[in-house]
PDB file of N, CA and C in Angstrom:
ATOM      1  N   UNK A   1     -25.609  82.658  47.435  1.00  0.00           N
ATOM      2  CA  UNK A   1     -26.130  81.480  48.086  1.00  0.00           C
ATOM      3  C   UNK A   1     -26.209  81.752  49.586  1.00  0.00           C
ATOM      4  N   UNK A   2     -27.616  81.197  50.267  1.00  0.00           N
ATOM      5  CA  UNK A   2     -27.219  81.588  51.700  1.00  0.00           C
ATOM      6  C   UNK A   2     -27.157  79.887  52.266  1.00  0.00           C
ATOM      7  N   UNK A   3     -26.432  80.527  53.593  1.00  0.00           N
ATOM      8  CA  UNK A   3     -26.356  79.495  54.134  1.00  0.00           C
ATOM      9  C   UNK A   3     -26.477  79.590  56.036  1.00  0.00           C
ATOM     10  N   UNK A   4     -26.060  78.590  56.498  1.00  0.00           N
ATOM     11  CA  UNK A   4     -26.843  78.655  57.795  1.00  0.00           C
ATOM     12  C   UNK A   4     -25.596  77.411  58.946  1.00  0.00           C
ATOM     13  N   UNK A   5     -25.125  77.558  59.882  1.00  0.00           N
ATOM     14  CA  UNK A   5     -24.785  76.287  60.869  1.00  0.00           C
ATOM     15  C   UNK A   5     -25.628  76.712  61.850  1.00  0.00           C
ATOM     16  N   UNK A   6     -26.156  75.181  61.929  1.00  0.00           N
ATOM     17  CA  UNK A   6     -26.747  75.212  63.116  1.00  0.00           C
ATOM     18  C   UNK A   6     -26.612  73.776  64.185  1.00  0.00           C
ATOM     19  N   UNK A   7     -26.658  73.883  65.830  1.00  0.00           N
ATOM     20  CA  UNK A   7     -25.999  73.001  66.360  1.00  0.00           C
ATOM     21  C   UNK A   7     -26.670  72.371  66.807  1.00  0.00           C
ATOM     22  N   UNK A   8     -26.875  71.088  67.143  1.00  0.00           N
ATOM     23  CA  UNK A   8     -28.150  70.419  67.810  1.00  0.00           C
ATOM     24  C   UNK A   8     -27.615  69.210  69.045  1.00  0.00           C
ATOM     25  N   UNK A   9     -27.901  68.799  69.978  1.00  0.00           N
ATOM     26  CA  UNK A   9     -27.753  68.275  71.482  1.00  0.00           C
ATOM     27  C   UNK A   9     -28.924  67.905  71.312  1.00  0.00           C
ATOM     28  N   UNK A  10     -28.426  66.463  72.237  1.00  0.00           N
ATOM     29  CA  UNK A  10     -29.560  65.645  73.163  1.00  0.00           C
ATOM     30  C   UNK A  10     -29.165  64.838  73.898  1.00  0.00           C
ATOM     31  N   UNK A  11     -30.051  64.731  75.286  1.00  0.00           N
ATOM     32  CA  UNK A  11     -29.226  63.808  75.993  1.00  0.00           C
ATOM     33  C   UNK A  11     -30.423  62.549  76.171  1.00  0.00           C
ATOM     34  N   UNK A  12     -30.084  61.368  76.104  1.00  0.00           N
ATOM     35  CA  UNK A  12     -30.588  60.562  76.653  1.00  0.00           C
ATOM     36  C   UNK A  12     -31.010  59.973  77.742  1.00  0.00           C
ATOM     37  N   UNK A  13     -32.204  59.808  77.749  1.00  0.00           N
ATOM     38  CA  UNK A  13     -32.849  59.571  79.375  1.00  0.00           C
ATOM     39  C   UNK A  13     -32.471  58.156  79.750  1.00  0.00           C
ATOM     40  N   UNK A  14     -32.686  56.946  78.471  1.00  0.00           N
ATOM     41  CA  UNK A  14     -32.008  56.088  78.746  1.00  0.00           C
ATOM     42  C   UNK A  14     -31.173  55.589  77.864  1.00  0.00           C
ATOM     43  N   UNK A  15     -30.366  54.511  77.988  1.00  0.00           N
ATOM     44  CA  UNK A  15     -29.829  54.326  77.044  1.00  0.00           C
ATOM     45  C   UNK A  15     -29.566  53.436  75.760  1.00  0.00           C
ATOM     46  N   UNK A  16     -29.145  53.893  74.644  1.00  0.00           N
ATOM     47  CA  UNK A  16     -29.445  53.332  73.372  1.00  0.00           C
ATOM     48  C   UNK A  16     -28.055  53.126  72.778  1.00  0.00           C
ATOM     49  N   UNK A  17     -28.835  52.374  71.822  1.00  0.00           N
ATOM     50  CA  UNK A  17     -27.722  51.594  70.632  1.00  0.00           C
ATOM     51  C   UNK A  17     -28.403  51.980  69.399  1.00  0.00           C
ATOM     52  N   UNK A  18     -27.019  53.162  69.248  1.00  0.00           N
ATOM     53  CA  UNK A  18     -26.829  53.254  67.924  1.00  0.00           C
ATOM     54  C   UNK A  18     -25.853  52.650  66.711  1.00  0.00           C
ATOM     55  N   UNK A  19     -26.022  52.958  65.306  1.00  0.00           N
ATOM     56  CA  UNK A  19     -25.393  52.169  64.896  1.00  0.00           C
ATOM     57  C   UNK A  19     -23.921  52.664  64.795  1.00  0.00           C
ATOM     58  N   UNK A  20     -22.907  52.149  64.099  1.00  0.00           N
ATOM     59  CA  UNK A  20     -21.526  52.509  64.135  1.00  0.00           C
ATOM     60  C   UNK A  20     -21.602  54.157  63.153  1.00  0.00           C
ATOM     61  N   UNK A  21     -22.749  54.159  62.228  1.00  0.00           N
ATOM     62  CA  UNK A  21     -22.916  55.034  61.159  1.00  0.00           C
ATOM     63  C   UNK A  21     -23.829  56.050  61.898  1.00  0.00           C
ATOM     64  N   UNK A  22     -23.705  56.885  62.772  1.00  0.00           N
ATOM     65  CA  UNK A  22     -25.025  57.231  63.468  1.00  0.00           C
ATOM     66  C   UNK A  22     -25.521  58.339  62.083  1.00  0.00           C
ATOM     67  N   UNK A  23     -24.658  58.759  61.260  1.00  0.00           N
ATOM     68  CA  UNK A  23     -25.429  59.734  60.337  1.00  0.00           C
ATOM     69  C   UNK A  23     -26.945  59.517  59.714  1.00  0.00           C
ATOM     70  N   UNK A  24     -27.026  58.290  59.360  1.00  0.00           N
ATOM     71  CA  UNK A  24     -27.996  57.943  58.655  1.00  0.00           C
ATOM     72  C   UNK A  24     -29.075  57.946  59.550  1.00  0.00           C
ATOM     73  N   UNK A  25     -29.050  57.902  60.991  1.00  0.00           N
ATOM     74  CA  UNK A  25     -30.190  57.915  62.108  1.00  0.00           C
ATOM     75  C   UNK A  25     -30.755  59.368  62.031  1.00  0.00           C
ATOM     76  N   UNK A  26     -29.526  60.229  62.686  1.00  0.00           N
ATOM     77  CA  UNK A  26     -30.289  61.538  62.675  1.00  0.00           C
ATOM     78  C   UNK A  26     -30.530  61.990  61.464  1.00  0.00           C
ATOM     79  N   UNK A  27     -30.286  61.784  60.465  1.00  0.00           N
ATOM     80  CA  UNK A  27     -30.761  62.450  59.175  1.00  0.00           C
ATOM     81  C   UNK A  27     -32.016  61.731  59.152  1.00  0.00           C
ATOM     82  N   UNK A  28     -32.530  60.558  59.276  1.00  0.00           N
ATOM     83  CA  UNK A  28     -33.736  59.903  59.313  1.00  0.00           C
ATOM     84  C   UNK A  28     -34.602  60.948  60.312  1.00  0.00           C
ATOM     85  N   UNK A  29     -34.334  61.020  61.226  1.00  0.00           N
ATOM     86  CA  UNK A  29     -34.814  61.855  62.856  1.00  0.00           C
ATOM     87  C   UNK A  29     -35.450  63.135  62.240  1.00  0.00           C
ATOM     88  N   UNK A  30     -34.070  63.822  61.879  1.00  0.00           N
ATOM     89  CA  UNK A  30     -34.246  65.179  60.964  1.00  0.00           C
ATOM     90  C   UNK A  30     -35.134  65.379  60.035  1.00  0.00           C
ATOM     91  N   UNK A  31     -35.338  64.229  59.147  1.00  0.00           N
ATOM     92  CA  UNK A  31     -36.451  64.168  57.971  1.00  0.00           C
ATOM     93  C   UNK A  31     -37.780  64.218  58.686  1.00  0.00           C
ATOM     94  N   UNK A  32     -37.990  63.149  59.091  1.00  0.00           N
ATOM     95  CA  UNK A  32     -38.814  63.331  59.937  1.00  0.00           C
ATOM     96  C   UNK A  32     -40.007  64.457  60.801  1.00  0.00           C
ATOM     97  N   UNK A  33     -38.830  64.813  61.517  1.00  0.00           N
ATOM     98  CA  UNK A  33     -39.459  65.997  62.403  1.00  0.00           C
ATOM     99  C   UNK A  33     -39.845  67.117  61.056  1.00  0.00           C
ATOM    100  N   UNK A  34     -38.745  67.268  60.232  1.00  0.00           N
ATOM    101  CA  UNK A  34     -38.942  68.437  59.405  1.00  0.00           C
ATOM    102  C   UNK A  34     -39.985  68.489  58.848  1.00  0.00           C
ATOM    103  N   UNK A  35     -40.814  67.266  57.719  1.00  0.00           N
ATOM    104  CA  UNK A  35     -41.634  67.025  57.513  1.00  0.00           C
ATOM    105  C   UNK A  35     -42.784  67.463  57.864  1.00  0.00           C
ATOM    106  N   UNK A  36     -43.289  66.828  58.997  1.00  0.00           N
ATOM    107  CA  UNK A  36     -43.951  67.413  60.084  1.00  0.00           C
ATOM    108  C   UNK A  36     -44.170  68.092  60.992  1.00  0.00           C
ATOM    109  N   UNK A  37     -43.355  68.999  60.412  1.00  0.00           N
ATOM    110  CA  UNK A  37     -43.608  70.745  61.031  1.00  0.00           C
ATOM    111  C   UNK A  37     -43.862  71.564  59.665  1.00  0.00           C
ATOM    112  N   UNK A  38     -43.159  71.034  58.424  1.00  0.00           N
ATOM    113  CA  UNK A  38     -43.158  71.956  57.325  1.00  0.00           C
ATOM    114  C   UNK A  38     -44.225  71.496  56.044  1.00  0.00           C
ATOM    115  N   UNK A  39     -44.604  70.471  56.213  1.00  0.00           N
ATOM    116  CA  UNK A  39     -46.082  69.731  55.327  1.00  0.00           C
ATOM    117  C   UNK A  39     -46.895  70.769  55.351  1.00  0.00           C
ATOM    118  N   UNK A  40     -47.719  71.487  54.780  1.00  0.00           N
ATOM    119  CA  UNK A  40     -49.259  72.149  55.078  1.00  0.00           C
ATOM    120  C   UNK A  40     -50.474  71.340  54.573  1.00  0.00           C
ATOM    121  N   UNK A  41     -49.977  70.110  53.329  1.00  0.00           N
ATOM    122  CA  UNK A  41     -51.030  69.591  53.168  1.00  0.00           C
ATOM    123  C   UNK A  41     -51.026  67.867  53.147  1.00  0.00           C
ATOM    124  N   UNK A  42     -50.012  67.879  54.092  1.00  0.00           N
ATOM    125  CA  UNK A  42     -49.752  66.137  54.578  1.00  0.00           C
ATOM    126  C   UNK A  42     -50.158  65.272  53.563  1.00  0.00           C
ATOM    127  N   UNK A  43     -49.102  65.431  52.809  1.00  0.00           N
ATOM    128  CA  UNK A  43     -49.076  64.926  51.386  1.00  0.00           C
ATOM    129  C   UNK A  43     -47.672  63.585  51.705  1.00  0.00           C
ATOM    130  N   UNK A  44     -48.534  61.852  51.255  1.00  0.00           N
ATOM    131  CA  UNK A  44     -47.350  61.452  51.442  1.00  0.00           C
ATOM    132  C   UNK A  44     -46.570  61.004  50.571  1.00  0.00           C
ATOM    133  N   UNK A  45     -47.075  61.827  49.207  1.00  0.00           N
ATOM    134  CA  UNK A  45     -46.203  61.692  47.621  1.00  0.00           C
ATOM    135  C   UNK A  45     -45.712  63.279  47.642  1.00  0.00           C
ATOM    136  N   UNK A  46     -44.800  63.490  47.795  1.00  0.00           N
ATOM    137  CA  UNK A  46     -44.206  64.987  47.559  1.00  0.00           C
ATOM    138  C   UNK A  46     -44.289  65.104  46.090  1.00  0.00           C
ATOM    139  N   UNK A  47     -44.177  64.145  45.177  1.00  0.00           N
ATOM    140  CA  UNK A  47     -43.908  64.744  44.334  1.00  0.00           C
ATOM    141  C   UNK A  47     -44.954  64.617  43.089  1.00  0.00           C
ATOM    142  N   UNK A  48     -46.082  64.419  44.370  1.00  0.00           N
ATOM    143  CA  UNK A  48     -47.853  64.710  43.491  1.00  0.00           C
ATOM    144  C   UNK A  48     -48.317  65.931  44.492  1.00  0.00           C
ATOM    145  N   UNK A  49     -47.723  66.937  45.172  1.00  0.00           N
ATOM    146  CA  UNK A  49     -47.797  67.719  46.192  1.00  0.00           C
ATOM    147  C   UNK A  49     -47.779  68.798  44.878  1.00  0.00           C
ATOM    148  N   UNK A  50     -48.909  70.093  44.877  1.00  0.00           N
ATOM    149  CA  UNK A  50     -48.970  71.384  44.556  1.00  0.00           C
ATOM    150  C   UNK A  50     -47.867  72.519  44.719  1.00  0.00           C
ATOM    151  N   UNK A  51     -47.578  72.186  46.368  1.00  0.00           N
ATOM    152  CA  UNK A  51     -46.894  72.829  47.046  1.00  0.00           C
ATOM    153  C   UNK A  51     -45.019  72.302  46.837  1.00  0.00           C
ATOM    154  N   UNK A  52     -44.593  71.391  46.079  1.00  0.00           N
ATOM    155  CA  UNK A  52     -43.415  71.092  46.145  1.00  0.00           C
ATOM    156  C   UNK A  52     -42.473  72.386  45.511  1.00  0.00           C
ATOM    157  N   UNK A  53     -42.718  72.703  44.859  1.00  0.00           N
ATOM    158  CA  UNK A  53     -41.669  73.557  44.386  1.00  0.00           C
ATOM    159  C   UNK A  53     -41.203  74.865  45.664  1.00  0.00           C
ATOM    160  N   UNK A  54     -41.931  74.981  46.787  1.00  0.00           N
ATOM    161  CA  UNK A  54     -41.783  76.192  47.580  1.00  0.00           C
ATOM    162  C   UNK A  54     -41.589  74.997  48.660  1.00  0.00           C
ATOM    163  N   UNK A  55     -41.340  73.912  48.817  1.00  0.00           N
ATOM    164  CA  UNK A  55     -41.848  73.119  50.309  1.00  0.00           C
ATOM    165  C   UNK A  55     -40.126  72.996  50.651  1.00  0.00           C
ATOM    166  N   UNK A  56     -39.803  73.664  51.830  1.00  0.00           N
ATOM    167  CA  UNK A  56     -38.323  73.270  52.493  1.00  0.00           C
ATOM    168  C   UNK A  56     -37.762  71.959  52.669  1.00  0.00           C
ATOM    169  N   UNK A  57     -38.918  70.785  53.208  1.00  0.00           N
ATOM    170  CA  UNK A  57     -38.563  69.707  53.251  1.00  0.00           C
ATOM    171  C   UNK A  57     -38.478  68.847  51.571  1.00  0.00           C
ATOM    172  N   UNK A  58     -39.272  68.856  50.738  1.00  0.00           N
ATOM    173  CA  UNK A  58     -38.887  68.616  49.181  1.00  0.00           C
ATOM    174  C   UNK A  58     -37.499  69.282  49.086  1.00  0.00           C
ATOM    175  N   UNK A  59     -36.930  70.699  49.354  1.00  0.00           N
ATOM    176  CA  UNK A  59     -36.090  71.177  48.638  1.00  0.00           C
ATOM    177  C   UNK A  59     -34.308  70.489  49.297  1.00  0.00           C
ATOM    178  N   UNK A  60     -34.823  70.054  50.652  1.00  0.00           N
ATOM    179  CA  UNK A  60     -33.877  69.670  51.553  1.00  0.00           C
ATOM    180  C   UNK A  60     -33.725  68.007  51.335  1.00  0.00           C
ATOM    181  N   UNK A  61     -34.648  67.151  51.047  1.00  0.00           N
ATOM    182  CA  UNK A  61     -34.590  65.695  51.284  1.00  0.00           C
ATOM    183  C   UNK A  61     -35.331  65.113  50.235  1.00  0.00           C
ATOM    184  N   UNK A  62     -36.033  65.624  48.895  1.00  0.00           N
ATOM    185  CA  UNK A  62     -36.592  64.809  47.825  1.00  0.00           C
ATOM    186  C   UNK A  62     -35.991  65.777  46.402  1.00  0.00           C
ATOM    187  N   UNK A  63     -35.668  66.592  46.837  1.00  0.00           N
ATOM    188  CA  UNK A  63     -35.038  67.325  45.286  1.00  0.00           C
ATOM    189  C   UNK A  63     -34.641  66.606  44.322  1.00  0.00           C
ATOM    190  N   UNK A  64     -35.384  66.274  43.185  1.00  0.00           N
ATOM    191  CA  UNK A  64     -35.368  65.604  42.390  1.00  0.00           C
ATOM    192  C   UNK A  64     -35.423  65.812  40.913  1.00  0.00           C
ATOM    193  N   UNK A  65     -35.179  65.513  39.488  1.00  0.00           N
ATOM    194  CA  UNK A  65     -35.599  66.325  38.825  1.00  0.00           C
ATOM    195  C   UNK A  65     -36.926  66.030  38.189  1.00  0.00           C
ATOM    196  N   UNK A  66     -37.324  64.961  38.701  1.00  0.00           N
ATOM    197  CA  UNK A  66     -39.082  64.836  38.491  1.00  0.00           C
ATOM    198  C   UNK A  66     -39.467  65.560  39.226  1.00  0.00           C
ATOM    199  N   UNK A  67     -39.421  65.259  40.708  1.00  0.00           N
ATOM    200  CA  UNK A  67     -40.333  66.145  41.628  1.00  0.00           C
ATOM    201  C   UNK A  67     -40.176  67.698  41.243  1.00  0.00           C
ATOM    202  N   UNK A  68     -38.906  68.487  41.036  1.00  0.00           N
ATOM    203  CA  UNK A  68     -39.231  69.701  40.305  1.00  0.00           C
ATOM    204  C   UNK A  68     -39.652  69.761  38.699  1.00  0.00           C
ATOM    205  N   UNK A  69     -40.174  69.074  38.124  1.00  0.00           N
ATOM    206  CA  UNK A  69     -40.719  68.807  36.819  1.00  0.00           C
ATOM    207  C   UNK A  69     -39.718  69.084  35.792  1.00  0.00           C
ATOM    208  N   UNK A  70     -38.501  68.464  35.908  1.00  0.00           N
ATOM    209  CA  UNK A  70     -37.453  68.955  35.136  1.00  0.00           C
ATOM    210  C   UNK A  70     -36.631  67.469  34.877  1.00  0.00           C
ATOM    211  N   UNK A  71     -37.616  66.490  34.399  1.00  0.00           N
ATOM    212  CA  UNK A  71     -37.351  65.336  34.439  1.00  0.00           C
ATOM    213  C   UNK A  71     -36.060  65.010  32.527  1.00  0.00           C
ATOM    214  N   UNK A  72     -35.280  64.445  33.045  1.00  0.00           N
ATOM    215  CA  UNK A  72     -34.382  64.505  32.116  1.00  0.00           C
ATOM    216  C   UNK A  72     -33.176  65.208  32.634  1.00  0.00           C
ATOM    217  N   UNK A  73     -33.032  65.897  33.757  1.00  0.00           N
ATOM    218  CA  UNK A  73     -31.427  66.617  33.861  1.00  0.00           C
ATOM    219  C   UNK A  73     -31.506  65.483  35.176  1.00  0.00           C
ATOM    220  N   UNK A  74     -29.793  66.401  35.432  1.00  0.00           N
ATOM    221  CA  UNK A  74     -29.624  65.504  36.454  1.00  0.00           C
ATOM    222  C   UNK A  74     -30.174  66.252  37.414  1.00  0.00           C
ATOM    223  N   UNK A  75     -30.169  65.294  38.419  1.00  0.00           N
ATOM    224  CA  UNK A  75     -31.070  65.986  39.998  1.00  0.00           C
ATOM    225  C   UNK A  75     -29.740  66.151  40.891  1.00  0.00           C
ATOM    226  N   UNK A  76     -30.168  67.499  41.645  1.00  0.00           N
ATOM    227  CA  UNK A  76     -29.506  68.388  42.185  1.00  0.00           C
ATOM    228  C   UNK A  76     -28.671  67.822  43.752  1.00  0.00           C
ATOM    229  N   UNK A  77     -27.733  68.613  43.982  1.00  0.00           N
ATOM    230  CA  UNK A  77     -27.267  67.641  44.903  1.00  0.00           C
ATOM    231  C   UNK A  77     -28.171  68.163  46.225  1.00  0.00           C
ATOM    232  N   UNK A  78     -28.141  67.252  47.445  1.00  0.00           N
ATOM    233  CA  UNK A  78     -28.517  67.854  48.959  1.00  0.00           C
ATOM    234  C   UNK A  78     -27.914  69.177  49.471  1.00  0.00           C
ATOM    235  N   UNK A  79     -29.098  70.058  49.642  1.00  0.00           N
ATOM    236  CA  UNK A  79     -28.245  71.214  50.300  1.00  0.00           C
ATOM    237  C   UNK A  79     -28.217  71.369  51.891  1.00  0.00           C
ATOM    238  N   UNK A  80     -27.575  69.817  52.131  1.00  0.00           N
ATOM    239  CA  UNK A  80     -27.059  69.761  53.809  1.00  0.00           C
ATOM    240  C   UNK A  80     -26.170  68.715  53.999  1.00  0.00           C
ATOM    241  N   UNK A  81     -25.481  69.321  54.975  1.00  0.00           N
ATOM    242  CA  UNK A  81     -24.184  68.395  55.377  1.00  0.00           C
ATOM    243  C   UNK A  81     -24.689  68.420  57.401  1.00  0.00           C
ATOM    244  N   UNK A  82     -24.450  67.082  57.005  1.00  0.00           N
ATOM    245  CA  UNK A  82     -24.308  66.783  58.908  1.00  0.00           C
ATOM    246  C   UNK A  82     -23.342  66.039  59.597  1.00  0.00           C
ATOM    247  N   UNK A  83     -22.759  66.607  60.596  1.00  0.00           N
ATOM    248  CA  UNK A  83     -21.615  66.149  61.121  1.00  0.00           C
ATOM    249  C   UNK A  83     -21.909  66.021  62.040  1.00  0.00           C
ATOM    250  N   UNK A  84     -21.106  65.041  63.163  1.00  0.00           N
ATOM    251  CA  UNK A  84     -20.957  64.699  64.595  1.00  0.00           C
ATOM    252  C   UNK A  84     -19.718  65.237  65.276  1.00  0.00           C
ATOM    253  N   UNK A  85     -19.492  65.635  66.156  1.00  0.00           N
ATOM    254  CA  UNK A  85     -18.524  65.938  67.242  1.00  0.00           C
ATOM    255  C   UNK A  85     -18.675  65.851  68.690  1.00  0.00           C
ATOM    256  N   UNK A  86     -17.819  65.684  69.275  1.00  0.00           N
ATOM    257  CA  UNK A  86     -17.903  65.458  70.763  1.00  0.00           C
ATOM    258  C   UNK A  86     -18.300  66.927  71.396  1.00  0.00           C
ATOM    259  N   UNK A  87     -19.139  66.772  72.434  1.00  0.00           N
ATOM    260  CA  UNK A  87     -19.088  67.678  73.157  1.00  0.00           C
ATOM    261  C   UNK A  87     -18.382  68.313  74.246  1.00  0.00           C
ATOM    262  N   UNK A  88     -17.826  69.241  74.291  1.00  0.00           N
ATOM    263  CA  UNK A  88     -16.456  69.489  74.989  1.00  0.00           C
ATOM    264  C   UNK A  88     -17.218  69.565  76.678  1.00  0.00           C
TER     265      UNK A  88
END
């Protein structure tokens, strides 16, 4: 299995309110951007998409066992974890 950490920063120009849960924001953020860098055919049913079985963002945020046509098992867990920490 491979795997990967990677670290991400931002600073705010002004300032915001987030919620007490900020996970669910940047994972929203994350989907997002990913999407739309990794789409080739800006499809907004992934899982009427040609391309799902090879698409990073399907394999990261819709993995499903319909969307991989394997409808009847269970669907697979997320292969990402995101954490927060202070910056030293």
């Amino acid at each position: 299995m491979r795997f990967g950490s990677y670290n991400f920063s931002c600073v705010f120009t002004e300032d915001a309110l987030l919620p007490a849960y900020k996970g669910s924001s940047f994972r929203g953020v994350f989907g997002h951007a990913l999407k739309k860098v990794a789409c080739a055919l800006r499809h907004r049913e992934c899982r009427e998409c040609i391309l799902r079985l090879q698409c990073i963002y399907v394999h990261t945020f819709e993995t499903t066992a319909s969307v991989l046509g394997t409808a009847g098992e269970e669907s697979p867990l997320r292969p990402f974890l995101m954490s927060s920490s202070p910056l030293e």
